[in-house]
Protein backbone atom coordinates (compact mmCIF):
# COMPACT_ATOMS: atom_id res chain seq x y z
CA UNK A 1 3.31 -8.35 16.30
CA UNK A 2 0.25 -9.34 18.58
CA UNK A 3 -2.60 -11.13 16.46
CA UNK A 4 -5.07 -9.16 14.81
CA UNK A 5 -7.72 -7.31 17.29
CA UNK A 6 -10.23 -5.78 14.44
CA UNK A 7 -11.47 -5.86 11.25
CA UNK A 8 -9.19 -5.51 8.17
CA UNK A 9 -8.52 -1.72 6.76
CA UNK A 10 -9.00 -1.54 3.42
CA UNK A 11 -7.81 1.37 1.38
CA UNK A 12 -7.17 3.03 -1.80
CA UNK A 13 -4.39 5.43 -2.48
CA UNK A 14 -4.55 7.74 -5.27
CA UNK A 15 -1.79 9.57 -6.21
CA UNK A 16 -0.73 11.96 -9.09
CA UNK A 17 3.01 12.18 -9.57
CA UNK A 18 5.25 15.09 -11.24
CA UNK A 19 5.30 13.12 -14.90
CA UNK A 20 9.33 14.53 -15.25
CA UNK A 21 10.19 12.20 -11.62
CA UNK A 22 7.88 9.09 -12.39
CA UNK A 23 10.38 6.50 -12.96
CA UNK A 24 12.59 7.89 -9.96
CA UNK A 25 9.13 7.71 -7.69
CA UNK A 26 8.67 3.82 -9.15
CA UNK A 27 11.74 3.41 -8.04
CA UNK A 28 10.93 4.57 -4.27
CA UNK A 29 7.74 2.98 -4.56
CA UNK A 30 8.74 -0.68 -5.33
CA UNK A 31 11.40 -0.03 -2.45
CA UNK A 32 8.76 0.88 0.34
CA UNK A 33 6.33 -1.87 -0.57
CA UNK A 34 8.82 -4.59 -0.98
CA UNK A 35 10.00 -3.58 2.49
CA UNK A 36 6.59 -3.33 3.96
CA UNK A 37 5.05 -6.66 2.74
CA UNK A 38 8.71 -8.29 4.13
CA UNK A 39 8.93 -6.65 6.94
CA UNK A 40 5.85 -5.81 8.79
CA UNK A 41 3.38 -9.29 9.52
CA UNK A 42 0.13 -6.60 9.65
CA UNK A 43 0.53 -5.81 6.01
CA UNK A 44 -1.60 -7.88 4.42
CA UNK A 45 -0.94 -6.65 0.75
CA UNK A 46 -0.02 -3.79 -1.62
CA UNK A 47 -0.78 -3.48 -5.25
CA UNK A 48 0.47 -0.19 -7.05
CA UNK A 49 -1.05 0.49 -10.48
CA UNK A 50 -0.62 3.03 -13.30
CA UNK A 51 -4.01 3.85 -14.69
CA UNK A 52 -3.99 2.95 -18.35
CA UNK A 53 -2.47 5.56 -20.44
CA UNK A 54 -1.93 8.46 -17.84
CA UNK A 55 1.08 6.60 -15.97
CA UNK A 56 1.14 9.91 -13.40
CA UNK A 57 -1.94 8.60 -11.37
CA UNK A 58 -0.55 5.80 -9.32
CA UNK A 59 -3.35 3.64 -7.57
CA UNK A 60 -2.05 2.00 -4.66
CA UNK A 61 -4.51 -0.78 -3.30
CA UNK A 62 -3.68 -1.60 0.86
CA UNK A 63 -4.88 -4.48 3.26
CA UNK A 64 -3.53 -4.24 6.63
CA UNK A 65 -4.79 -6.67 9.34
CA UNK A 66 -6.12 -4.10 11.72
CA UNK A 67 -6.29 -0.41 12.40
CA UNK A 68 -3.43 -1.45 14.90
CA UNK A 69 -1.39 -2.48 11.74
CA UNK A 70 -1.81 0.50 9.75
CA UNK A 71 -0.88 3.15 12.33
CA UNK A 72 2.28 0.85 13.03
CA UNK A 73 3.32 0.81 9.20
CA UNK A 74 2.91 4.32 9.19
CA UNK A 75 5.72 4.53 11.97
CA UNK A 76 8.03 2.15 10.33
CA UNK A 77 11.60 3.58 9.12
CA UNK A 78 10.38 1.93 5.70
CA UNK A 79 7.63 4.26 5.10
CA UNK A 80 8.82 7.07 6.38
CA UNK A 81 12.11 7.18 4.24
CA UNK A 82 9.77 6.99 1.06
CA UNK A 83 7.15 9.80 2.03
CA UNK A 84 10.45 11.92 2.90
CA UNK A 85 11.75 10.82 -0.32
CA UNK A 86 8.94 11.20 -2.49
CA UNK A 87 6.81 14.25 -1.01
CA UNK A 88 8.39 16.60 -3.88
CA UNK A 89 7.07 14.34 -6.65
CA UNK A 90 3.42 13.73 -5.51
CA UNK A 91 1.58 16.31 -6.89
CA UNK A 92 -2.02 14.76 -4.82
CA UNK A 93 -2.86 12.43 -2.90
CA UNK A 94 -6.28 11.38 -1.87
CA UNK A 95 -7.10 8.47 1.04
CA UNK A 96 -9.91 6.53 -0.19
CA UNK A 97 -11.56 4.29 3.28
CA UNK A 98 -13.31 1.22 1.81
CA UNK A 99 -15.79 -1.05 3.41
CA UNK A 100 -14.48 -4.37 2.32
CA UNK A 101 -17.41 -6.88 1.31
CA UNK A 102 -15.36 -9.97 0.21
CA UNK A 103 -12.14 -10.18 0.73
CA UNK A 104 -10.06 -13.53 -1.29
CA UNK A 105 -7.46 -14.69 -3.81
CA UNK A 106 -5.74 -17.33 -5.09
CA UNK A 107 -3.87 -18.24 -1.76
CA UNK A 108 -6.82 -18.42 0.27
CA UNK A 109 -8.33 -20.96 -1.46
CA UNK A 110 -4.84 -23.45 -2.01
CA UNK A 111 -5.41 -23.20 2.04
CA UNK A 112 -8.63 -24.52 2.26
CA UNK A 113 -8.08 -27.16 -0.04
CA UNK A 114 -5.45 -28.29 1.93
């Protein structure tokens, strides 16, 4: 993958899932993202979340390198398998564009130490 030509994209998914499929959509879910962070160099990182007590809504926080990064993980065999997979068991799904501010964890500052 060429290097980074823009700004991170930062996004938030949120997701309601059919409560009756949840574990088989956790399942899917861990699948896609294990594959992603693996497989493809432009993404960054991908945190799924159950909010507290209403384990339908699924929060899925995305960093991709560039827009160039996102539109290629949205081509990827990966990602494509699990929307297939999954599009019966999401009963929303709403796109949430951020404006990151600060962007850092844990790794990024073991690197500067260094």
């Amino acid at each position: 993958m060429p290097p980074p030509t823009g700004k991170p994209i930062v996004r938030i998914a949120e997701l309601e899932i059919d409560p009756e499929q949840i574990e088989s959509y956790k399942a899917l879910l861990s699948r896609e993202i294990e594959a992603s962070i693996r497989l493809e160099e432009g993404v960054l990182a991908l945190y799924a979340l159950a909010v507290k007590e209403s384990p339908e809504k699924i929060r899925i926080f995305e960093v991709y390198a560039d827009q160039g990064a996102y539109q290629a993980h949205l081509r990827t065999p990966h990602f494509l398998e699990y929307k297939a997979s999954t599009s019966a068991m999401v009963r929303s799904l709403r796109l949430v564009e951020t404006e990151p501010i600060v962007l850092a964890d844990k790794l990024d500052d073991q690197r500067r130490l260094r």
